[in-house]
N, C-alpha and C. Protein backbone atom coordinates (compact mmCIF):
# COMPACT_ATOMS: atom_id res chain seq x y z
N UNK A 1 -44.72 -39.03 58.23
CA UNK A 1 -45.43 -40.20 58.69
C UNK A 1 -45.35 -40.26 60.21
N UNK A 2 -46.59 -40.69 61.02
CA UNK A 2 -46.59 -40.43 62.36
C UNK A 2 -45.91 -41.88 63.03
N UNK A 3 -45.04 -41.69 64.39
CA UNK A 3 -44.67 -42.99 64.54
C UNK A 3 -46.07 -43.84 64.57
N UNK A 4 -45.38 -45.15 64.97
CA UNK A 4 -46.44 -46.42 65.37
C UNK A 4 -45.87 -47.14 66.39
N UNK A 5 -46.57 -47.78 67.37
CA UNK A 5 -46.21 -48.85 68.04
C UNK A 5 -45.62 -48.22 69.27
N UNK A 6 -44.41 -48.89 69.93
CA UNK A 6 -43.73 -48.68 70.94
C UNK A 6 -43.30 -47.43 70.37
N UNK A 7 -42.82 -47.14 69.24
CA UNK A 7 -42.27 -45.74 69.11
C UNK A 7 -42.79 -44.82 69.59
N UNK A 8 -44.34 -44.67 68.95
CA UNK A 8 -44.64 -43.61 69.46
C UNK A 8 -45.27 -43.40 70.69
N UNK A 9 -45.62 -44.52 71.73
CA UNK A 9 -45.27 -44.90 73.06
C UNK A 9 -44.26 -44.23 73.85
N UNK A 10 -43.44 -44.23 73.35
CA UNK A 10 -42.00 -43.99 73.49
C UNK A 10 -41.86 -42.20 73.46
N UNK A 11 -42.10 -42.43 72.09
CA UNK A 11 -41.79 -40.86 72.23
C UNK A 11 -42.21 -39.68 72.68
N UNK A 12 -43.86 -39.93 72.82
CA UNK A 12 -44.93 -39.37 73.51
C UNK A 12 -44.14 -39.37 75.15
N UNK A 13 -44.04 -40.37 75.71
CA UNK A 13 -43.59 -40.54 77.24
C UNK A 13 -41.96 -39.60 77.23
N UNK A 14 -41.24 -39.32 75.93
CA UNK A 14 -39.57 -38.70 76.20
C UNK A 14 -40.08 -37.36 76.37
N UNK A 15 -41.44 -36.78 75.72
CA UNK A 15 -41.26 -35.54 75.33
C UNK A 15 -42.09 -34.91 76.42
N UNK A 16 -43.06 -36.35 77.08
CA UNK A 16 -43.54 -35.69 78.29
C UNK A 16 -42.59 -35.63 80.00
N UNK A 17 -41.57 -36.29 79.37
CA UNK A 17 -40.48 -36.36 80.73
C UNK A 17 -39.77 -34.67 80.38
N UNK A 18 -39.33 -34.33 79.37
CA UNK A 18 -38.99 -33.23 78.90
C UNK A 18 -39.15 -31.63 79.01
N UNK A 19 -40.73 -32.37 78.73
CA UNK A 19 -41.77 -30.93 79.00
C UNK A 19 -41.56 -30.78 81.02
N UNK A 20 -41.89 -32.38 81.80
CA UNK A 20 -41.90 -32.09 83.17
C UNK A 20 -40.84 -31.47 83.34
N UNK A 21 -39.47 -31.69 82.68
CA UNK A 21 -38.42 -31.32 83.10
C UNK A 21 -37.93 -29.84 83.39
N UNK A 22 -38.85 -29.57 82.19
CA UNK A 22 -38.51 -27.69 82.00
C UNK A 22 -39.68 -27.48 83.03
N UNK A 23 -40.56 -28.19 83.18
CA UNK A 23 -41.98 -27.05 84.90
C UNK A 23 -40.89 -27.37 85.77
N UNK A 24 -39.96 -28.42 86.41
CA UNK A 24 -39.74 -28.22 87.57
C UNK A 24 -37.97 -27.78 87.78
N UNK A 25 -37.80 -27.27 86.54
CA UNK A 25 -36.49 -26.24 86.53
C UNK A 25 -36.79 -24.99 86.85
N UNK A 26 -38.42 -24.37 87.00
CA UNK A 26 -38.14 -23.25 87.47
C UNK A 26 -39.78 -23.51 88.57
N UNK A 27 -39.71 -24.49 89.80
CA UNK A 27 -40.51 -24.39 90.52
C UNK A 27 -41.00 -22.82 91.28
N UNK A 28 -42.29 -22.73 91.29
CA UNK A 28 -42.74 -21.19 91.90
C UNK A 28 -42.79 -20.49 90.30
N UNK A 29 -42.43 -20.56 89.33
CA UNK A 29 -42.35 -19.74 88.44
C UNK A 29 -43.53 -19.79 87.61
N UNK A 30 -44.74 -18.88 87.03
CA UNK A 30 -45.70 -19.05 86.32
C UNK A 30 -45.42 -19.74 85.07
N UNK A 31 -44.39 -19.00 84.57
CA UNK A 31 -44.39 -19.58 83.36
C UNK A 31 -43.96 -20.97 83.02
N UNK A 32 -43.91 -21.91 84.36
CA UNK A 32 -43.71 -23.08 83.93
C UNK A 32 -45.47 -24.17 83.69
N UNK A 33 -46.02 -22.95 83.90
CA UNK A 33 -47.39 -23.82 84.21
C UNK A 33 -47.72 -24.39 82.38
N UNK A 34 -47.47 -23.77 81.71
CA UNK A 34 -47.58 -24.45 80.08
C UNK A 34 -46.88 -25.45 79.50
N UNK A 35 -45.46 -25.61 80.44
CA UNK A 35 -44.97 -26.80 80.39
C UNK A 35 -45.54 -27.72 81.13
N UNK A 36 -45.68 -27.60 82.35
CA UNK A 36 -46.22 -28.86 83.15
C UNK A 36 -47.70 -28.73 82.50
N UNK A 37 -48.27 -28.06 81.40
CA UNK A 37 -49.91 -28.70 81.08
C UNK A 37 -49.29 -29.67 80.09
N UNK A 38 -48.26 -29.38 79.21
CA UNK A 38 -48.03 -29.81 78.25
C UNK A 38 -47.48 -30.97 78.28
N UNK A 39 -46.64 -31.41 79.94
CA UNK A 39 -46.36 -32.68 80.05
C UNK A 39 -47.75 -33.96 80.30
N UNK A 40 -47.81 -33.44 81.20
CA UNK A 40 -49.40 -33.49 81.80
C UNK A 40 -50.24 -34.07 80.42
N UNK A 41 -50.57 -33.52 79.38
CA UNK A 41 -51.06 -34.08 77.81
C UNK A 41 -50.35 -35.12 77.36
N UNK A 42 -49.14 -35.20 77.36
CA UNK A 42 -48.35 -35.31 76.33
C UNK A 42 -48.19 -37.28 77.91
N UNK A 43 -47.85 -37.03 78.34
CA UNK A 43 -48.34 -38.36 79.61
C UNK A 43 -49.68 -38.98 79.25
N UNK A 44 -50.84 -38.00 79.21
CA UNK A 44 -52.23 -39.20 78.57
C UNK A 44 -52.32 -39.41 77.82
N UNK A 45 -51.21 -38.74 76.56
CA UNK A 45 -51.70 -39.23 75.11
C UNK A 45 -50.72 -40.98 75.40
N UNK A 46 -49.55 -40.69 75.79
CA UNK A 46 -48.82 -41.81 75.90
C UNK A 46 -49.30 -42.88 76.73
N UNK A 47 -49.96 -42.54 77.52
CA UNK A 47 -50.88 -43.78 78.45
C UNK A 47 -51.81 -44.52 77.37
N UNK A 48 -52.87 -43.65 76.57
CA UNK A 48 -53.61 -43.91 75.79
C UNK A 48 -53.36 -44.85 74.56
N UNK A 49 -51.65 -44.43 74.27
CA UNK A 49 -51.43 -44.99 73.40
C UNK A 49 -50.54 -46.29 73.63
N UNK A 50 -50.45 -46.29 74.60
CA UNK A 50 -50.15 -47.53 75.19
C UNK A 50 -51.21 -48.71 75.52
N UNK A 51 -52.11 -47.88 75.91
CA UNK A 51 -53.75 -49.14 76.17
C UNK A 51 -54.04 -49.09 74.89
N UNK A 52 -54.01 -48.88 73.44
CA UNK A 52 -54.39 -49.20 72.73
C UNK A 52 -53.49 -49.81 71.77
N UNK A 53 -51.92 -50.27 71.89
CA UNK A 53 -51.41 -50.52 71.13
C UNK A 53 -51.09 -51.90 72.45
N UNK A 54 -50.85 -52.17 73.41
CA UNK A 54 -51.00 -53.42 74.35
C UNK A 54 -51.48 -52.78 75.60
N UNK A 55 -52.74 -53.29 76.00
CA UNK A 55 -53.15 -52.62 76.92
C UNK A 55 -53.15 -53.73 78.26
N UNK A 56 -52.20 -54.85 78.07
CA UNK A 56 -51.93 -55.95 78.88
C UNK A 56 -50.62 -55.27 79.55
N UNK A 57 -49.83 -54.21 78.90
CA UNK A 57 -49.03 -53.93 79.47
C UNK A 57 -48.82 -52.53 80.27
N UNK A 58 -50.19 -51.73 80.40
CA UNK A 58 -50.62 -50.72 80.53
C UNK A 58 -49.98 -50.02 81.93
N UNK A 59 -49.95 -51.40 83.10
CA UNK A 59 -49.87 -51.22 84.31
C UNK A 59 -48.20 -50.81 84.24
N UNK A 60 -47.32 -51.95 83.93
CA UNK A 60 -45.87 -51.77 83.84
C UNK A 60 -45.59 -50.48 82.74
N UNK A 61 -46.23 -50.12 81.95
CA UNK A 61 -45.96 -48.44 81.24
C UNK A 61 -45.88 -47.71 82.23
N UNK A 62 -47.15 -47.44 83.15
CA UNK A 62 -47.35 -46.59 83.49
C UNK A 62 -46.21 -46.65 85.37
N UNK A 63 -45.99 -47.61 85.33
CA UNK A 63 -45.05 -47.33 86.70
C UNK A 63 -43.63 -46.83 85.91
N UNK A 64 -43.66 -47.58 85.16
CA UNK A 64 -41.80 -47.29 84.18
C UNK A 64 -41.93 -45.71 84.01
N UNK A 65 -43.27 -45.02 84.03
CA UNK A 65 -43.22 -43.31 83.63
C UNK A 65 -42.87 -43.17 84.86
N UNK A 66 -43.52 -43.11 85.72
CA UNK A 66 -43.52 -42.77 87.35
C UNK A 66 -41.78 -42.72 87.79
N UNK A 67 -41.50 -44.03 87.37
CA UNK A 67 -40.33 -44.35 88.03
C UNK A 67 -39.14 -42.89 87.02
N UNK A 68 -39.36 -43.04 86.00
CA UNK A 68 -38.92 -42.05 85.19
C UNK A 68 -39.19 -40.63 85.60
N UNK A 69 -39.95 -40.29 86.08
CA UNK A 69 -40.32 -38.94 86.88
C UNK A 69 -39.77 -38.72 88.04
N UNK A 70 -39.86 -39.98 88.54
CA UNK A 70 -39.45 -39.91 90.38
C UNK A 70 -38.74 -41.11 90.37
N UNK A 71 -37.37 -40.67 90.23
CA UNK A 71 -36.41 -41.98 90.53
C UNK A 71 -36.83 -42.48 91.68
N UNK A 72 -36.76 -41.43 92.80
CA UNK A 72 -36.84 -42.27 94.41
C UNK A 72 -38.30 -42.96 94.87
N UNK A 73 -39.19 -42.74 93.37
CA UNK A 73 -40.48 -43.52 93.79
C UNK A 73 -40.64 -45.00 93.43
């Protein structure tokens, strides 16, 4: 059964912090380019599924990723 709700909000946004995590463990390296597409996806599906499950809260999702990507941003 597929999550719902904040979950899968949630989990979509862990697995795209994850995926960024492994592109910029090996910056310069080709083979990180399938991870960073895959975060890169795996970030709009979670945006998407955030504007469609409260899309009043769309703005504060999407800085809470940011901030999650880039502490110092």
């Amino acid at each position: 059964m597929a999550a719902s709700g904040p979950t899968r909000v949630s989990a979509l946004a862990a697995a795209a912090h994850l995926a960024l995590g492994r592109a910029l463990s090996h910056p310069g390296d080709r083979s990180a380019a399938l991870d960073l597409l895959a975060a890169d996806a795996l970030i709009t599906l979670a945006l998407q599924a955030q504007a469609q499950d409260a899309p009043e809260r769309l703005e504060e999702f999407a800085t809470s990723v940011l901030r999650t990507a880039r502490p110092d941003a």
